[in-house]
Protein backbone atom coordinates (compact mmCIF):
# COMPACT_ATOMS: atom_id res chain seq x y z
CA UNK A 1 69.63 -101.77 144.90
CA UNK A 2 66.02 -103.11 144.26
CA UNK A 3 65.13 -99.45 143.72
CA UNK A 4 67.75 -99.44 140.47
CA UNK A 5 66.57 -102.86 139.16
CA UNK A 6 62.85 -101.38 139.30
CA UNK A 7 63.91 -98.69 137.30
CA UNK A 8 66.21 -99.88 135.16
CA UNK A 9 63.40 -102.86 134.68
CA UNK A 10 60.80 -99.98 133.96
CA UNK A 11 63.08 -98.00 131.53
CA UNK A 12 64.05 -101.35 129.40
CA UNK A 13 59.49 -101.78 129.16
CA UNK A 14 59.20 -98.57 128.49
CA UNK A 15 61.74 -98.39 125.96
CA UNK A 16 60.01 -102.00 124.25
CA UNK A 17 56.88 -100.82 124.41
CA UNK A 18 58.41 -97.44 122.71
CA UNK A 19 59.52 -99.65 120.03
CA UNK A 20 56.54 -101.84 119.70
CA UNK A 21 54.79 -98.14 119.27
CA UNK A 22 56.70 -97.59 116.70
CA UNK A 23 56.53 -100.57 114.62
CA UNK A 24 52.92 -100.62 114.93
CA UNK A 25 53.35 -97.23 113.80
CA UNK A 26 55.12 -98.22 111.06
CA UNK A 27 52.61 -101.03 109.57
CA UNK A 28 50.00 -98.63 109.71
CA UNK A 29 51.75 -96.43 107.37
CA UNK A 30 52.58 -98.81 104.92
CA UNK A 31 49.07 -100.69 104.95
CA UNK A 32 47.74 -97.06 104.08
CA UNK A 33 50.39 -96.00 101.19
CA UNK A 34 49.81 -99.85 99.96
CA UNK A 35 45.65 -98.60 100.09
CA UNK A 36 46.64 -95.22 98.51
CA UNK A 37 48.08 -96.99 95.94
CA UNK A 38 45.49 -99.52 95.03
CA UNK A 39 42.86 -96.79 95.50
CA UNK A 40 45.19 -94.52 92.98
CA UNK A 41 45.06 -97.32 90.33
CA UNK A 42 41.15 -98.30 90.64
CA UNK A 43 40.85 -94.43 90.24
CA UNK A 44 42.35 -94.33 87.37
CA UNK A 45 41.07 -97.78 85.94
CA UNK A 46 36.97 -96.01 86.41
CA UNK A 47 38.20 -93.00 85.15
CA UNK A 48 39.17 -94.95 81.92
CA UNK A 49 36.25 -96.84 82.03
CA UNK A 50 33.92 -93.47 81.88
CA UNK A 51 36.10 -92.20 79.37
CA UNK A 52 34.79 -94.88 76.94
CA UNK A 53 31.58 -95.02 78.25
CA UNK A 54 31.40 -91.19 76.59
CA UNK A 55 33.38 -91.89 73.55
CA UNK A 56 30.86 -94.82 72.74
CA UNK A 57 28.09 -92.39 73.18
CA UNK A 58 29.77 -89.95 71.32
CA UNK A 59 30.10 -92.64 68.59
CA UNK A 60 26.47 -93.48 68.33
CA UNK A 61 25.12 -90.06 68.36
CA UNK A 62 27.53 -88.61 65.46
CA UNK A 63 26.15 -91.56 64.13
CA UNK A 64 22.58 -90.51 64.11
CA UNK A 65 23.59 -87.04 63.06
CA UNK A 66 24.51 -89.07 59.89
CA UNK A 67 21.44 -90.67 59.66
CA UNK A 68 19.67 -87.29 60.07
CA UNK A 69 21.77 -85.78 57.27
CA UNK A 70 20.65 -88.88 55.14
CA UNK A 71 17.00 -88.40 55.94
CA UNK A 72 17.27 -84.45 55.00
CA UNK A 73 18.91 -85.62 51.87
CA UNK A 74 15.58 -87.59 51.19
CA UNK A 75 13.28 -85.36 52.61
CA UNK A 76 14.99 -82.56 50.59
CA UNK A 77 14.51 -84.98 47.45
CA UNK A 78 10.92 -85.26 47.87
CA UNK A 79 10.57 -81.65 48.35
CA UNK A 80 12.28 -81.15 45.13
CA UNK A 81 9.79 -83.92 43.39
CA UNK A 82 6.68 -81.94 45.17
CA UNK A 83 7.72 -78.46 44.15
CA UNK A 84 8.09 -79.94 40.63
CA UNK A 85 4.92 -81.34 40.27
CA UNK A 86 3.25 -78.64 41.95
CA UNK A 87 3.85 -76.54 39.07
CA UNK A 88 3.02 -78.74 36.54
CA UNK A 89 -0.65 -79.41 38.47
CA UNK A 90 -1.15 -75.40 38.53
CA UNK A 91 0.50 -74.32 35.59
CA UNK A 92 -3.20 -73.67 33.70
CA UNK A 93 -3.97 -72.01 37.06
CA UNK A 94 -3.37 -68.20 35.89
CA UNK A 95 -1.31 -66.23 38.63
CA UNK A 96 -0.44 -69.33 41.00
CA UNK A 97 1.02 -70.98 37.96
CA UNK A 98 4.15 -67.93 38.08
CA UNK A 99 4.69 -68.63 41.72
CA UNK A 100 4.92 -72.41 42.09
CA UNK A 101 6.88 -72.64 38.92
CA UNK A 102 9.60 -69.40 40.60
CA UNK A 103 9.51 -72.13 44.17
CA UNK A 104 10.40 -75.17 42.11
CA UNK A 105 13.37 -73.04 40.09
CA UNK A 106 14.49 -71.97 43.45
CA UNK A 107 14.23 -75.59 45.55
CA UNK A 108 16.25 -76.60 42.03
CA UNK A 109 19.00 -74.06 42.06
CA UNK A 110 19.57 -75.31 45.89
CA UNK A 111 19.61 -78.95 45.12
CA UNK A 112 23.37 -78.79 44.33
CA UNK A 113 24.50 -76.87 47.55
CA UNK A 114 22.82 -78.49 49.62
CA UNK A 115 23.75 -82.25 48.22
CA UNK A 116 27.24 -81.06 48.60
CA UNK A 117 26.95 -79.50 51.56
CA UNK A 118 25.16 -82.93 52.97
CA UNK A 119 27.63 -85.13 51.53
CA UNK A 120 30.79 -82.94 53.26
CA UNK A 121 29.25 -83.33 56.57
CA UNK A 122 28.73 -86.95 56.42
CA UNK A 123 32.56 -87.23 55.58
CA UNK A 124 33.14 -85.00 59.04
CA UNK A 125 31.09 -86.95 60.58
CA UNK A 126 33.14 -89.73 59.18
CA UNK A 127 36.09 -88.60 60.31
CA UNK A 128 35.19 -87.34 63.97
CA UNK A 129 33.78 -91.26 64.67
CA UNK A 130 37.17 -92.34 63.43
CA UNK A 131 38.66 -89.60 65.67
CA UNK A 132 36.62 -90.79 68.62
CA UNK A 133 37.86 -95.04 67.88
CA UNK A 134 41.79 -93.28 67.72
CA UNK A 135 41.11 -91.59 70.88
CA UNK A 136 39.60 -94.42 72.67
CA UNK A 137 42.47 -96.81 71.70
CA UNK A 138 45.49 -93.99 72.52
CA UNK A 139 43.85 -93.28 75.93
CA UNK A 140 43.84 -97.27 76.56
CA UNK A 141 47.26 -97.66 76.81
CA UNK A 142 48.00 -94.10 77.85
CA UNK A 143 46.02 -94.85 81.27
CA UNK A 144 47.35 -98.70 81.42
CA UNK A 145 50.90 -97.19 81.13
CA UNK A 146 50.19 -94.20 83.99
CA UNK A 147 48.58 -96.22 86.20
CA UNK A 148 51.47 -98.36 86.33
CA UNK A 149 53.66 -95.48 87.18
CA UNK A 150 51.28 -93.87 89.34
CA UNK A 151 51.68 -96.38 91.79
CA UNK A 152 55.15 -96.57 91.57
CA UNK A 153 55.58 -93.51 92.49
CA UNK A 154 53.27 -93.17 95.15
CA UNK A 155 54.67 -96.27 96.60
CA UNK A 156 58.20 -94.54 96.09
CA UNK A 157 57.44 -91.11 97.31
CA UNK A 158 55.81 -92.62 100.58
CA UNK A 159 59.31 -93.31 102.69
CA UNK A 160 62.42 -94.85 102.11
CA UNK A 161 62.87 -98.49 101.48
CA UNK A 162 59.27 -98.93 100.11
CA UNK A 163 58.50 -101.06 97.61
CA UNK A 164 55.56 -102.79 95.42
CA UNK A 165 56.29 -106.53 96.00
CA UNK A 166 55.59 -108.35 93.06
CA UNK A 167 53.65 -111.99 93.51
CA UNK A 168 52.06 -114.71 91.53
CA UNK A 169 49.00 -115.35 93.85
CA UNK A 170 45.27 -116.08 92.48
CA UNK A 171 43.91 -113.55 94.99
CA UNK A 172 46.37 -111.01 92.95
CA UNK A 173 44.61 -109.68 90.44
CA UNK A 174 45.89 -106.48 89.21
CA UNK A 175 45.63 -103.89 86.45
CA UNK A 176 46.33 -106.27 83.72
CA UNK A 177 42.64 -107.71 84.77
CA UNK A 178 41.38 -104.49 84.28
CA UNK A 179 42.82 -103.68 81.33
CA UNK A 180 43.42 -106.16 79.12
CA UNK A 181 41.17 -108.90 80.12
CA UNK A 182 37.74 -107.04 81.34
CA UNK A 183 37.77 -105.20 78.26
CA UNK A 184 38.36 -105.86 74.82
CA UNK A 185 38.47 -103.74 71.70
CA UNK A 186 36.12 -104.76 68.80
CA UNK A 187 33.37 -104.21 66.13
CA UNK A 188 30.26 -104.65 67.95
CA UNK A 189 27.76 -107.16 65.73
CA UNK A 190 24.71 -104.80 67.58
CA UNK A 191 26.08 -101.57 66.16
CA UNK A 192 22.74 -100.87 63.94
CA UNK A 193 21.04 -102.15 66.59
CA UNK A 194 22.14 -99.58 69.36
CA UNK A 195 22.08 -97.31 67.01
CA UNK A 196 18.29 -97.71 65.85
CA UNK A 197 17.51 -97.47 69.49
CA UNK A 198 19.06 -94.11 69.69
CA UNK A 199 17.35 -92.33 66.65
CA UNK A 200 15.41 -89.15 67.22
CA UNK A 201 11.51 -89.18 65.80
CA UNK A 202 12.80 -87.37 63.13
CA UNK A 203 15.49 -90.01 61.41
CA UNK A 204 13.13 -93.01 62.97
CA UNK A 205 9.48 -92.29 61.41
CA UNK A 206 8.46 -89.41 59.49
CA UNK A 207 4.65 -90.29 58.55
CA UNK A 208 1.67 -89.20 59.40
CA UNK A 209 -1.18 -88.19 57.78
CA UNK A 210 -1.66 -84.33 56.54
CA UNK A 211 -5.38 -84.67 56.13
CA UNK A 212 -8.56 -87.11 55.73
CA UNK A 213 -11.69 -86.51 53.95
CA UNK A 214 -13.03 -90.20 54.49
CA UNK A 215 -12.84 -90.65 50.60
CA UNK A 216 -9.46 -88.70 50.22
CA UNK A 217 -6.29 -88.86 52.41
CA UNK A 218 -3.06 -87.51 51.58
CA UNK A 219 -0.61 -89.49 53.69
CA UNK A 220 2.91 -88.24 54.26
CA UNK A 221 5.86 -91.48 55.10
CA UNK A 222 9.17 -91.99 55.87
CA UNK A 223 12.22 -93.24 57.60
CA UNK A 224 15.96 -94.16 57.87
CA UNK A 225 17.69 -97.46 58.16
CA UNK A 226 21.08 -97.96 59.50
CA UNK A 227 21.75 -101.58 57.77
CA UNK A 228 25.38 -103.44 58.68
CA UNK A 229 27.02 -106.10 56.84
CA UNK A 230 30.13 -107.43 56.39
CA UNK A 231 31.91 -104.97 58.57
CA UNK A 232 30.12 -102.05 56.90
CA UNK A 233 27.54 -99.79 57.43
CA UNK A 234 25.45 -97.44 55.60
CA UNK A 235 22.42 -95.57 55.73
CA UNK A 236 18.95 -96.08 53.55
CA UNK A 237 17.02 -92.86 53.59
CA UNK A 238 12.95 -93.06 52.15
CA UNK A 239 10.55 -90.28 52.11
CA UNK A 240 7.28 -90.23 49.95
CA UNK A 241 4.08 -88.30 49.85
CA UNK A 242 0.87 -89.67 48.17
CA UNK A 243 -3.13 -88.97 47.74
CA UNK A 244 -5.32 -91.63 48.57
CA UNK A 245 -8.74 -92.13 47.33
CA UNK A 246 -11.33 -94.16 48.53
CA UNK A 247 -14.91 -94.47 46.66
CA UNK A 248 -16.40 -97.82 47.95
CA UNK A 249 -14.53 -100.94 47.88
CA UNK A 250 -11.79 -99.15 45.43
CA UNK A 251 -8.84 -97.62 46.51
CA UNK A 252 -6.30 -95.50 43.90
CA UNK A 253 -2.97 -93.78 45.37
CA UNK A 254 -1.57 -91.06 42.86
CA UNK A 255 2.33 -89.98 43.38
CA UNK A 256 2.63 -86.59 44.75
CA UNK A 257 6.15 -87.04 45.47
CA UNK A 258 9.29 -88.96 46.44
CA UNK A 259 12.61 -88.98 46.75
CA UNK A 260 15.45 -91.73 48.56
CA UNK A 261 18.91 -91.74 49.08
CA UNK A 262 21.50 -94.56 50.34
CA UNK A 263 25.96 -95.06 51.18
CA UNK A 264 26.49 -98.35 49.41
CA UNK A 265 23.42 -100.53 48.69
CA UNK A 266 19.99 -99.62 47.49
CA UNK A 267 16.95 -99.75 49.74
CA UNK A 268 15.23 -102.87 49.49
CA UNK A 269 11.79 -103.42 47.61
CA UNK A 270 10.20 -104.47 50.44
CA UNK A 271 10.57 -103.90 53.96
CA UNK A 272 8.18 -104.66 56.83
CA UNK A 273 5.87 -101.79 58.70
CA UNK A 274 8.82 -101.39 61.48
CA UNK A 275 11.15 -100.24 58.72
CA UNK A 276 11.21 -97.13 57.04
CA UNK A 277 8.00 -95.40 58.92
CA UNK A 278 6.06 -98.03 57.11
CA UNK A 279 6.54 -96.17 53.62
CA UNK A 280 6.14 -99.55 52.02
CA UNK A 281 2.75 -100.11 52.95
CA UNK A 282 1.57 -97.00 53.60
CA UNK A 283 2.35 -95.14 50.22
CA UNK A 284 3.34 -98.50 48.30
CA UNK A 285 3.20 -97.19 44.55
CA UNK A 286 5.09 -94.16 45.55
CA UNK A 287 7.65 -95.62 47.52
CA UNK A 288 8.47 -97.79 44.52
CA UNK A 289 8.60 -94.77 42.11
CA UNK A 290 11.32 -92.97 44.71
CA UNK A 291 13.03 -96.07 44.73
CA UNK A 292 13.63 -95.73 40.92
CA UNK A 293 14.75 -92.42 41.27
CA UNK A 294 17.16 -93.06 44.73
CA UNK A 295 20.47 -91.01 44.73
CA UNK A 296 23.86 -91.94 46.21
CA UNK A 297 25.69 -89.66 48.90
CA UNK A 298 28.52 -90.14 50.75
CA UNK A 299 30.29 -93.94 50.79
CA UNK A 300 29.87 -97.04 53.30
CA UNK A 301 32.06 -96.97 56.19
CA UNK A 302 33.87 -99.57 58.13
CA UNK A 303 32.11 -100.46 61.51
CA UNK A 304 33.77 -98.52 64.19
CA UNK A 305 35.59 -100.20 66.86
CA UNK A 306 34.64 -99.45 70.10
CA UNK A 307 35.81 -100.76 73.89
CA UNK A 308 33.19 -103.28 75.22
CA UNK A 309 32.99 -105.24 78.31
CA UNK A 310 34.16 -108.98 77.90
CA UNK A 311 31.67 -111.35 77.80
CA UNK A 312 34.16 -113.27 80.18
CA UNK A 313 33.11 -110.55 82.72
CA UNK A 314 31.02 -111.64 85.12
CA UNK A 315 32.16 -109.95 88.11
CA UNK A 316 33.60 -106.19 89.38
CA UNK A 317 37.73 -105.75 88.12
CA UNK A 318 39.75 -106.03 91.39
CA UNK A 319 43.32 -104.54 91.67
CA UNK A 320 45.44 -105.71 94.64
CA UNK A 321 48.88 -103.82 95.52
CA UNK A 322 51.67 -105.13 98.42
CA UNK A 323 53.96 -103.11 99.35
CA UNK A 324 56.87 -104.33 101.59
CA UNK A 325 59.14 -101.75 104.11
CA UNK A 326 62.51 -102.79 105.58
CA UNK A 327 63.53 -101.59 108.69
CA UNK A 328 66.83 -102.80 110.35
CA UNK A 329 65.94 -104.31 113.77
CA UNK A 330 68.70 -103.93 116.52
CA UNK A 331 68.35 -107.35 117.89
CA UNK A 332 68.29 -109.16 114.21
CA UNK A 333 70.92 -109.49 111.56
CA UNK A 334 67.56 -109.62 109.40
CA UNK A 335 65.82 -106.34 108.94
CA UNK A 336 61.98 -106.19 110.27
CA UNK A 337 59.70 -106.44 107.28
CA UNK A 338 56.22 -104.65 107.27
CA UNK A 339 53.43 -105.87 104.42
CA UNK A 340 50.77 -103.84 103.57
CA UNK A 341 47.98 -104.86 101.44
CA UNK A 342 45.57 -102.73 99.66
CA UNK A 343 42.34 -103.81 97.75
CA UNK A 344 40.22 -101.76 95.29
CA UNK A 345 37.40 -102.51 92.77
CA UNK A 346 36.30 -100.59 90.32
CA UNK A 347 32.33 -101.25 90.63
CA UNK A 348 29.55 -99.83 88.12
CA UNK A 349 26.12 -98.60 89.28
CA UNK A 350 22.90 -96.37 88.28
CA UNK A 351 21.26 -94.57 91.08
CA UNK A 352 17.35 -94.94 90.58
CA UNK A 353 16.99 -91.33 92.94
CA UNK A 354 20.02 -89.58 90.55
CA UNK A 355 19.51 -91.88 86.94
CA UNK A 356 16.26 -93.13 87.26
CA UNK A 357 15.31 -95.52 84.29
CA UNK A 358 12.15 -96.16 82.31
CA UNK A 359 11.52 -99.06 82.78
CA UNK A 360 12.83 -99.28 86.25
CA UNK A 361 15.31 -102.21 85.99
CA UNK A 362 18.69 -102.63 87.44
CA UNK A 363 21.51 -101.34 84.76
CA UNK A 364 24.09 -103.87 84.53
CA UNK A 365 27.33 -103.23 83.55
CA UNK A 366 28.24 -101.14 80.41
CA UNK A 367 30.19 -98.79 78.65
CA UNK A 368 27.74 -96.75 77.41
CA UNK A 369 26.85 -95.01 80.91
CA UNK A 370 29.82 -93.63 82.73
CA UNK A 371 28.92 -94.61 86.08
CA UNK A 372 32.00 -96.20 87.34
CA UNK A 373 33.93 -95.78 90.49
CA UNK A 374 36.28 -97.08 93.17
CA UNK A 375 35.73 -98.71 96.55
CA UNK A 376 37.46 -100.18 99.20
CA UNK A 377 37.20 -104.11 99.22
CA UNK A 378 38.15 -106.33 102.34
CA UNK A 379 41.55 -108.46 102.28
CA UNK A 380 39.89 -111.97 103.39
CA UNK A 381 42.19 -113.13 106.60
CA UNK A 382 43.32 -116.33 104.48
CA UNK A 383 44.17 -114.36 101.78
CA UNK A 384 46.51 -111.57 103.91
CA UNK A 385 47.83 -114.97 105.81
CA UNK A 386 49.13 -116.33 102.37
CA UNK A 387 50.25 -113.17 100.65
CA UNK A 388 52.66 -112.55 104.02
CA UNK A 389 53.87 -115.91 103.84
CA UNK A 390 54.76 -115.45 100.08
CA UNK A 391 56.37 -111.97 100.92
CA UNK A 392 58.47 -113.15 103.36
CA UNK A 393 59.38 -116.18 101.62
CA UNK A 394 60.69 -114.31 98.77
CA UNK A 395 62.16 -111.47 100.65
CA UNK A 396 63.49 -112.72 103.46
């Protein structure tokens, strides 16, 4: 008889312990399909991130390849204006007069093509940057709305009776924090700014000096200016060439040639050394006879709008996902209910071995570099205690 009790006494703990297998079981799947899920929708939320972070780059560097077109337009001008007056300098030189006056019929004949062909481009260009603000916007809410579903479904397609519990806790922070509130969509006031910092040597100075005799120079100066105002922005294109002479305590600079070029408002008669590759003050007289002689191309454009961080966004997004699993317990007209909770940030960071900078300093946060990614963040202890208690409360 004590032989059957032991038994029976050993099947009944093997059988709990069975059980208690099994539920343990049990909350370690959902705690991993409730960290799937999180880890699915921080995914998703860096991948949207980096998406922006190359459609702002995108931006700024079509917009330089309109500020290149706009300093080819001037360059191209001054050529014109050089080739002209070439010919009329040699045109008592027997022999050379024939061939600088065929070169400035020629650079002539091409002045049309090529102005249209410039001015065509810059309306691509146009049209790609407003392209690039459509496609940022679409693939906002195109990734806000599938990362909703995502997790739905990988919640739903992870057993039977799972579900995303839905709470109003301050730990919570979800997608919406990601989405709506970390970013916003705007026109950035820096726009020129970034955009001056991104020009090639070629749209950013143009001077230098061909030659220099001590008492004769020619100097060769230019630049482009992305200005914005009132929402707008346009380009301001200068290039001049000039000989300088020098006899004593006299100085005389004679035109050689000039041309400028502008979207909506004239270049400025002054501008400091910074601006322009210093035209102003290097080839003053001549950079006031190219101003008289500027040329439209193209028209002012809106500033684009572009996804920035929020200035409200001090720390790393966070996206926190409970899901809940009902199991009916044998014992319990109440069914046994598991909580899993996943945590996920999407973090930013440059690698100084992979990305190393200039200057050496610590990126912070941006979308400009798409360097963001997912990673596993810890549940604090009072925070899992509190989000049960809510589950339960509502559930049960």
């Amino acid at each position: 008889m004590l032989g059957v009790l032991l038994l029976s006494g050993m099947f009944f703990g093997l059988v709990a312990v069975v059980k208690l297998a099994v539920q343990s079981q049990q909350q370690v799947h959902v705690e991993k399909v409730a960290h799937h899920a999180a880890q699915s929708l921080a995914v998703l939320g860096a991948r949207d991130l980096n998406f922006k972070a190359a459609t702002n780059r995108a931006i700024l560097a079509n917009e330089v390849f309109i500020g290149q077109l706009m300093a080819l337009h001037s360059w191209f001008s001054m050529t014109e204006d050089v080739s002209v007056r070439t010919a009329l300098f040699t045109s008592w030189v027997p022999y050379l007069n024939a061939a600088t006056r065929s070169l400035a019929k020629t650079v002539q004949r091409m002045k049309q093509p090529i102005n249209t062909g410039i001015s065509l481009t810059i309306e691509a260009q146009s049209a790609i940057i407003k392209g690039l603000e459509f496609a940022q916007m679409a693939f906002h809410h195109a990734s806000w709305v599938s990362a909703l579903e995502t997790v739905n479904e990988v919640v739903g397609q992870s057993g039977e009776g799972y579900q995303i519990a839905l709470l109003n806790h301050q730990s919570l922070t979800g997608a919406s924090e990601l989405w709506l509130n970390f970013q916003q969509r705007k026109q950035p006031e820096n726009y020129a700014e970034w955009v001056g910092h991104s020009r090639d040597p070629f749209t950013r100075n143009r001077s230098y000096n061909w030659f220099d005799l001590r008492w004769v120079s020619v100097d060769r100066a230019g630049g482009s200016e992305l200005v914005s105002r009132n929402n707008q922005v346009y380009w301001q294109s200068i290039d001049t060439l000039a000989v300088h002479q020098r006899i004593l305590f006299s100085h005389h600079e004679y035109r050689y040639g000039g041309g400028a070029s502008y979207n909506r408002q004239r270049p400025p008669r002054r501008a400091s050394r910074n601006e322009f590759g210093g035209t102003y003050q290097i080839n003053r007289r001549t950079t006031g006879r190219a101003l008289n002689r500027v040329n439209r191309i193209a028209r002012a454009r809106a500033t684009p709008y572009q996804y920035l961080l929020s200035e409200e966004s001090n720390e790393f997004p966070q996206v926190t996902v409970v899901v809940t699993s009902s199991v009916k317990h044998e014992l319990s007209q109440q069914p046994l209910l598991h909580v899993g909770i996943g945590r996920y940030e999407v973090a930013f960071s440059r690698p100084q071995s992979l990305f190393p900078r200039r200057d050496r300093n610590t990126e912070s946060p941006n979308l400009f570099n798409g360097l963001w990614f997912e990673r596993a963040h810890p549940v604090t202890t009072i925070d899992r205690s509190v989000i049960e208690q809510q589950v339960r409360a509502v559930t049960l």
